[in-house]
N, C-alpha and C. Protein backbone atom coordinates (compact mmCIF):
# COMPACT_ATOMS: atom_id res chain seq x y z
N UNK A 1 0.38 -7.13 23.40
CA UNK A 1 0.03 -5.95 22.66
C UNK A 1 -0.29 -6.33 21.22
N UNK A 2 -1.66 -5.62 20.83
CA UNK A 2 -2.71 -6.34 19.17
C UNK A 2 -1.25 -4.92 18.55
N UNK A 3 -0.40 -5.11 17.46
CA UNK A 3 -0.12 -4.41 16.76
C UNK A 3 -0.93 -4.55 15.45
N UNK A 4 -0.90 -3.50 14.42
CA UNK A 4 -1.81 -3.03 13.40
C UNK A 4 -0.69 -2.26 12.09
N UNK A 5 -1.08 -2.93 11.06
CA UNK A 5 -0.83 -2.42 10.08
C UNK A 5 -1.88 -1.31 9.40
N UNK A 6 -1.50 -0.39 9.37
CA UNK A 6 -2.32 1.04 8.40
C UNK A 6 -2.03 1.11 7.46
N UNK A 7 -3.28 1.09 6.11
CA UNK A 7 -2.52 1.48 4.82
C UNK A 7 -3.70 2.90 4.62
N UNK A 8 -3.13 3.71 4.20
CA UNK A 8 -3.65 5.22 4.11
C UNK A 8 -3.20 5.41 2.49
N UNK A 9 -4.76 5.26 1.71
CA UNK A 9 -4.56 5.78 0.12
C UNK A 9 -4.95 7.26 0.32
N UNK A 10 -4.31 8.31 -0.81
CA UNK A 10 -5.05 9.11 -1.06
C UNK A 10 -5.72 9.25 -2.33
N UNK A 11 -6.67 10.04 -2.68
CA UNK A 11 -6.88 10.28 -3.74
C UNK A 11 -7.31 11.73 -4.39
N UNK A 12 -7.40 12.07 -5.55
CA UNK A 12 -7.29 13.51 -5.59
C UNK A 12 -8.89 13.89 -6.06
N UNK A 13 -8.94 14.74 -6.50
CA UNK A 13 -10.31 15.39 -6.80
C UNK A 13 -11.07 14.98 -7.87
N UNK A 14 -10.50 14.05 -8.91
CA UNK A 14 -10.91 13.41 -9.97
C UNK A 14 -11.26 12.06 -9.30
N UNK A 15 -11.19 11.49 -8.35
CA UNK A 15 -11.33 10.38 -8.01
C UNK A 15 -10.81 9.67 -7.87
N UNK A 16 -9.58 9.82 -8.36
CA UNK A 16 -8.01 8.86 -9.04
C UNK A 16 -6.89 8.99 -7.16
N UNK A 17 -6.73 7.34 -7.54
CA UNK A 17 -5.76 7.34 -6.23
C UNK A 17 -4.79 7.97 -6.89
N UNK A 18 -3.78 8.59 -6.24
CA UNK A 18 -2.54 9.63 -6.35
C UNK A 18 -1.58 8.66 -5.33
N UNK A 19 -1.45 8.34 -4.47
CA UNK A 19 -0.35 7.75 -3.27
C UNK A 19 -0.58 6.74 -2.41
N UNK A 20 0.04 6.55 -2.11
CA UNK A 20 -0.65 5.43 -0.26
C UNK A 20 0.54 5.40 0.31
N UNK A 21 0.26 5.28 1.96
CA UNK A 21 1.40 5.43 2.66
C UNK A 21 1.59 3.85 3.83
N UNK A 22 1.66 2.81 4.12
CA UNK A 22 1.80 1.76 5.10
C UNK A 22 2.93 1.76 5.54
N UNK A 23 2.60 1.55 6.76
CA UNK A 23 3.34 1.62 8.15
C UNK A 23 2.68 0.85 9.14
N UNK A 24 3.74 0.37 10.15
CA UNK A 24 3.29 -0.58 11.28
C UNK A 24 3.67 -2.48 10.83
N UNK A 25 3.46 -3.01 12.03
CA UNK A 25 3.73 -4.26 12.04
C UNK A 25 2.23 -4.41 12.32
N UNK A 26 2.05 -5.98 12.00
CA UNK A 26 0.94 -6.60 11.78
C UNK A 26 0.42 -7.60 13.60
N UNK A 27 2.25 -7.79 13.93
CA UNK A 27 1.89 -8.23 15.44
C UNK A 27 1.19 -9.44 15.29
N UNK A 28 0.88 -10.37 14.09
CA UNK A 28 0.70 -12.13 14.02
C UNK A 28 1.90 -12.54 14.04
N UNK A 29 2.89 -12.67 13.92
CA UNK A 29 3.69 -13.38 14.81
C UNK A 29 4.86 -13.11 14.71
N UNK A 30 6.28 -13.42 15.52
CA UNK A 30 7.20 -12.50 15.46
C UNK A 30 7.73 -12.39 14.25
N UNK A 31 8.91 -11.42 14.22
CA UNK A 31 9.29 -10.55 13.22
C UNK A 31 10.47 -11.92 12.31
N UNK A 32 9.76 -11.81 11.10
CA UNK A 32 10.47 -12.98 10.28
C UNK A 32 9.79 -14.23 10.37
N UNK A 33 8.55 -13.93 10.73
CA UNK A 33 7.60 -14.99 10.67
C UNK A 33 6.40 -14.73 10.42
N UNK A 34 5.93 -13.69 10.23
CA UNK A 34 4.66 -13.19 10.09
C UNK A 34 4.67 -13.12 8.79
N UNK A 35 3.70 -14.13 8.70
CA UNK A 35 3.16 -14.13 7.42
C UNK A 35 1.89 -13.03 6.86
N UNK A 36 1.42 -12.91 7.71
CA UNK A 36 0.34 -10.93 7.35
C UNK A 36 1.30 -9.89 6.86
N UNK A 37 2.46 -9.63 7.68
CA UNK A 37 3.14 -9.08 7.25
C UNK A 37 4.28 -9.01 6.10
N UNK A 38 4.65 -10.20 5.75
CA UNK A 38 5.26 -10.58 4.38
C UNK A 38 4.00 -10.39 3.47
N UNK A 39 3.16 -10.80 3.62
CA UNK A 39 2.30 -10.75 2.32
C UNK A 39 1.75 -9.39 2.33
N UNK A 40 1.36 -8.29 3.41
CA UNK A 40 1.36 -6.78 2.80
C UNK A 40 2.32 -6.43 2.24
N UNK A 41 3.65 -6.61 2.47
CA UNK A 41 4.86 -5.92 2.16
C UNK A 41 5.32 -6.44 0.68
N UNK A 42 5.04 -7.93 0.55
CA UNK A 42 5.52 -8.33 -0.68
C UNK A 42 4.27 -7.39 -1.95
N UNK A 43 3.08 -7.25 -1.39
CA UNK A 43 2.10 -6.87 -1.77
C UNK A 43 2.51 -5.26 -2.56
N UNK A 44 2.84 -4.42 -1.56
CA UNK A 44 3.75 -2.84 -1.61
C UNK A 44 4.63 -3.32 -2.47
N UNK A 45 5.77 -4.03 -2.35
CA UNK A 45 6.94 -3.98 -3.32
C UNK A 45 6.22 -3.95 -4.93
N UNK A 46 5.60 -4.80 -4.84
CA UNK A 46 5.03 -5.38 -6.11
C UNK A 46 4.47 -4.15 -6.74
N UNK A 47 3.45 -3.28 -6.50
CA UNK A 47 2.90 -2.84 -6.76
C UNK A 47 3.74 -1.23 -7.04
N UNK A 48 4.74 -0.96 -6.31
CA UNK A 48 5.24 -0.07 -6.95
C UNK A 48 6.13 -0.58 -7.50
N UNK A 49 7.00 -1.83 -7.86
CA UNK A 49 7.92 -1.97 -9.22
C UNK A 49 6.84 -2.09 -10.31
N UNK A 50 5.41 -2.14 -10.25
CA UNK A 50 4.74 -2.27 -11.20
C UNK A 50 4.72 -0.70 -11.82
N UNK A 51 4.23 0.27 -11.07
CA UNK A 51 4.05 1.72 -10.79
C UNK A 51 5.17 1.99 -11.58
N UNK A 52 6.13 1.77 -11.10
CA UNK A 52 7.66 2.48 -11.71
C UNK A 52 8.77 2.12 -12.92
N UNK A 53 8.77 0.19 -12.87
CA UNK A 53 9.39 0.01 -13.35
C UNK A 53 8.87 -0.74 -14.61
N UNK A 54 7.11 -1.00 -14.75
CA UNK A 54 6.31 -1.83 -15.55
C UNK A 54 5.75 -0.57 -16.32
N UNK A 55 5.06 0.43 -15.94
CA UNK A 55 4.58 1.63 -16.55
C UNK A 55 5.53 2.72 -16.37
N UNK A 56 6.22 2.56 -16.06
CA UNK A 56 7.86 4.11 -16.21
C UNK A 56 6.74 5.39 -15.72
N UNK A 57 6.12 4.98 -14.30
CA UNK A 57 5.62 6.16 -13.98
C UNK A 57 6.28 6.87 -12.81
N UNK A 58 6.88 8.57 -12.87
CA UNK A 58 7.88 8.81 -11.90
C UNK A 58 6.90 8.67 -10.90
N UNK A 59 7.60 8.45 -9.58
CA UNK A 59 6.61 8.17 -8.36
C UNK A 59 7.67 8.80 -7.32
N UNK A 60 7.44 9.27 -6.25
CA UNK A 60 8.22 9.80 -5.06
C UNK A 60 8.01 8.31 -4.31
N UNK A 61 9.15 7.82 -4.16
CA UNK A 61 8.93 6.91 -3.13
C UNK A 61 10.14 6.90 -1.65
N UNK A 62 9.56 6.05 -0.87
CA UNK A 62 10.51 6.79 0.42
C UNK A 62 10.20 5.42 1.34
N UNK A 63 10.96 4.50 1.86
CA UNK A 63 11.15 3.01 2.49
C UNK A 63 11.53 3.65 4.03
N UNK A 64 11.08 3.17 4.86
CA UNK A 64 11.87 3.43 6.16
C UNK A 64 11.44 1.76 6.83
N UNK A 65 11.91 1.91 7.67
CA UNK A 65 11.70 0.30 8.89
C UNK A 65 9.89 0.63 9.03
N UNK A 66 9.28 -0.77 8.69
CA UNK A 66 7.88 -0.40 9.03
C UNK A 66 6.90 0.67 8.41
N UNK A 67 7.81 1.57 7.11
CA UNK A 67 6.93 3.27 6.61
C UNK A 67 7.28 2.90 5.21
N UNK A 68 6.36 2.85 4.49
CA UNK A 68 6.59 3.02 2.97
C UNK A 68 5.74 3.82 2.42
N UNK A 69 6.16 4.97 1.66
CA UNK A 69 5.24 5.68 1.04
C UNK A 69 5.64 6.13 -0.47
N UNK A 70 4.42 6.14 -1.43
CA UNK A 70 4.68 6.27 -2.75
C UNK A 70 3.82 7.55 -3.08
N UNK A 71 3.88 8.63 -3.76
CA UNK A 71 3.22 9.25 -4.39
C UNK A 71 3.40 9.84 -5.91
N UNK A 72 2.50 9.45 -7.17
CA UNK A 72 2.70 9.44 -8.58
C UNK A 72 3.23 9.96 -8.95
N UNK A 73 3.35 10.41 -9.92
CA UNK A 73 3.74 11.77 -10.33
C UNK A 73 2.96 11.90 -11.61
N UNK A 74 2.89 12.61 -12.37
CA UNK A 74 2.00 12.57 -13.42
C UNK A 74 2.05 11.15 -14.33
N UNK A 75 0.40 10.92 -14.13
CA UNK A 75 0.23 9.70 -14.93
C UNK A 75 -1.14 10.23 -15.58
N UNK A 76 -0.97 10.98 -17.00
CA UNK A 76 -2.08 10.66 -17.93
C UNK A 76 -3.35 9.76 -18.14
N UNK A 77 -2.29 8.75 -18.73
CA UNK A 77 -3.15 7.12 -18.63
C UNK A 77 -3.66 6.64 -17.87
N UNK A 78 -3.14 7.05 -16.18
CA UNK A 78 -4.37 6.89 -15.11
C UNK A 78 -4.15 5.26 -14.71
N UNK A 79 -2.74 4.78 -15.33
CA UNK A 79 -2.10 2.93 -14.89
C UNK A 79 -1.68 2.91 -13.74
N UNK A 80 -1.39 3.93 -13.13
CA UNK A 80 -0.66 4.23 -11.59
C UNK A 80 -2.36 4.10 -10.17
N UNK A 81 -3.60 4.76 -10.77
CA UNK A 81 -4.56 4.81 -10.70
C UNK A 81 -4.79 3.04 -10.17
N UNK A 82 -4.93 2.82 -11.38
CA UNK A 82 -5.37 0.94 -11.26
C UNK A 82 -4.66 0.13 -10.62
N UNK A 83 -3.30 0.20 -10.77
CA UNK A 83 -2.32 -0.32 -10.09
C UNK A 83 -2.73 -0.31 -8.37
N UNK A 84 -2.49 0.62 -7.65
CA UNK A 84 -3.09 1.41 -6.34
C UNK A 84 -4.73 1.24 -6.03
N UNK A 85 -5.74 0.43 -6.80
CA UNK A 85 -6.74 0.31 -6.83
C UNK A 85 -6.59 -1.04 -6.37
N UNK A 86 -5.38 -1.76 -7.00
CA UNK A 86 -5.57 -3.61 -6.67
C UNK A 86 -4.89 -3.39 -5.83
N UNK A 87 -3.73 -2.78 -5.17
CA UNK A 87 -3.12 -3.18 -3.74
C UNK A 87 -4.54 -2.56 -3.13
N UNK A 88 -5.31 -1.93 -2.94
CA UNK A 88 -6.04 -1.77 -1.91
C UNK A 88 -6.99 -2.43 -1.92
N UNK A 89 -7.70 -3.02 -2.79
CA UNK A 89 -8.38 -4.28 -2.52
C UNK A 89 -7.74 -5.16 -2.16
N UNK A 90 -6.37 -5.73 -2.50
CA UNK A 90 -5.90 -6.56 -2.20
C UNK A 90 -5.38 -6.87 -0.49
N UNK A 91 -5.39 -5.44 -0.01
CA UNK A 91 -4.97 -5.16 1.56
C UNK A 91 -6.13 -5.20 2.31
N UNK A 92 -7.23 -4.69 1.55
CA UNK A 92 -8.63 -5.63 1.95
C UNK A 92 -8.86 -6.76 2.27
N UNK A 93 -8.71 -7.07 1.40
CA UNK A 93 -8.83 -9.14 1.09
C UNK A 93 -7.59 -9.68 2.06
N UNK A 94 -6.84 -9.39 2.14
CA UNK A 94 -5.55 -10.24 3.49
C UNK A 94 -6.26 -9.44 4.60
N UNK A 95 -6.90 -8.07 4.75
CA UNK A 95 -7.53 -7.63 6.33
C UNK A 95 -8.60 -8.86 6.86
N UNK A 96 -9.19 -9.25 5.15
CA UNK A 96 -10.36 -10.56 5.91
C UNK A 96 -9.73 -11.63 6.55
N UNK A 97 -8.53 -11.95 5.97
CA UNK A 97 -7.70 -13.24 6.36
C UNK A 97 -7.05 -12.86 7.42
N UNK A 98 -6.94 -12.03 8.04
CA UNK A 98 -6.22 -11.36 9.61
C UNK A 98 -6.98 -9.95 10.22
N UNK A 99 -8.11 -10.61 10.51
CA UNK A 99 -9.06 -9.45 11.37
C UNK A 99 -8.17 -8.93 12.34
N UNK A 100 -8.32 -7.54 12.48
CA UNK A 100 -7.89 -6.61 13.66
C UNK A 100 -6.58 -6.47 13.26
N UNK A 101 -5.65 -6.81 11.94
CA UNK A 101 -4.08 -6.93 11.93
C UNK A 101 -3.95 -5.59 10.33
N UNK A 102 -4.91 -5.13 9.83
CA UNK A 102 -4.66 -4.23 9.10
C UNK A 102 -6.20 -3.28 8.94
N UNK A 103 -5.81 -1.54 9.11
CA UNK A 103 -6.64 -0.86 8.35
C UNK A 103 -6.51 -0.35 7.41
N UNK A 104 -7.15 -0.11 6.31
CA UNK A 104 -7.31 0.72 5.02
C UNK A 104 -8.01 1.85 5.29
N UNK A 105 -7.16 3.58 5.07
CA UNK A 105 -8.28 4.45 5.17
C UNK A 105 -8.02 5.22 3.36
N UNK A 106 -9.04 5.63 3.07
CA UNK A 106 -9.09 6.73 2.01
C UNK A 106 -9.58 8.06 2.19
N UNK A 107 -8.53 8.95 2.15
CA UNK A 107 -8.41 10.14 1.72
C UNK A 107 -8.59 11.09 0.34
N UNK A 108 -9.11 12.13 0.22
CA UNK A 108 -8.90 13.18 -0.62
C UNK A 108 -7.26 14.02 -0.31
N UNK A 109 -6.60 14.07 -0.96
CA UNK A 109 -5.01 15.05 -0.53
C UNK A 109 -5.45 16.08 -1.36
């Protein structure tokens, strides 16, 4: 069985990402060895201690086995924006390095 990592940004009506939600295993190789999957996840951590604890932007965040989801909370400056702009290129760029093991979708919320 091909398992799949989903990363689901949203973004709001200004254009500006607002959240992203990833979930799923990547299914390259077992669990504590998958390197697709350490490097999305180290990818997520990063990017919201950047979000939260680098720009002090409040964010709703919520960890489960396999589910991580962040959504901003008011960010003016629009750093939460950019931040959420490079994990999703960046979940791009590891989808090239593991075809069929991650999708990226974008939303309007």
């Amino acid at each position: 069985m091909i398992c799949m990592i989903i990363a689901d940004f949203v973004k709001d009506p200004g254009d500006r990402l607002v959240g992203f939600r990833v979930t799923g295993h990547a299914g390259y190789a077992d669990f504590g060895e998958d390197v697709c999957c350490a490097s999305v996840s180290s990818a997520v951590m990063m990017a919201a201690n950047t979000v939260t604890d680098a720009f002090r932007i409040k964010a709703d965040v919520a960890v489960d086995e396999n589910d991580f989801r962040l959504t901003l909370g008011e960010d003016p400056q629009g750093n939460g924006d950019k931040v959420l702009l490079g994990l999703m290129t960046h979940l791009y760029l590891i989808g090239e390095e593991f075809p069929g093991r991650i999708k990226v979708n974008v939303s309007e919320g």
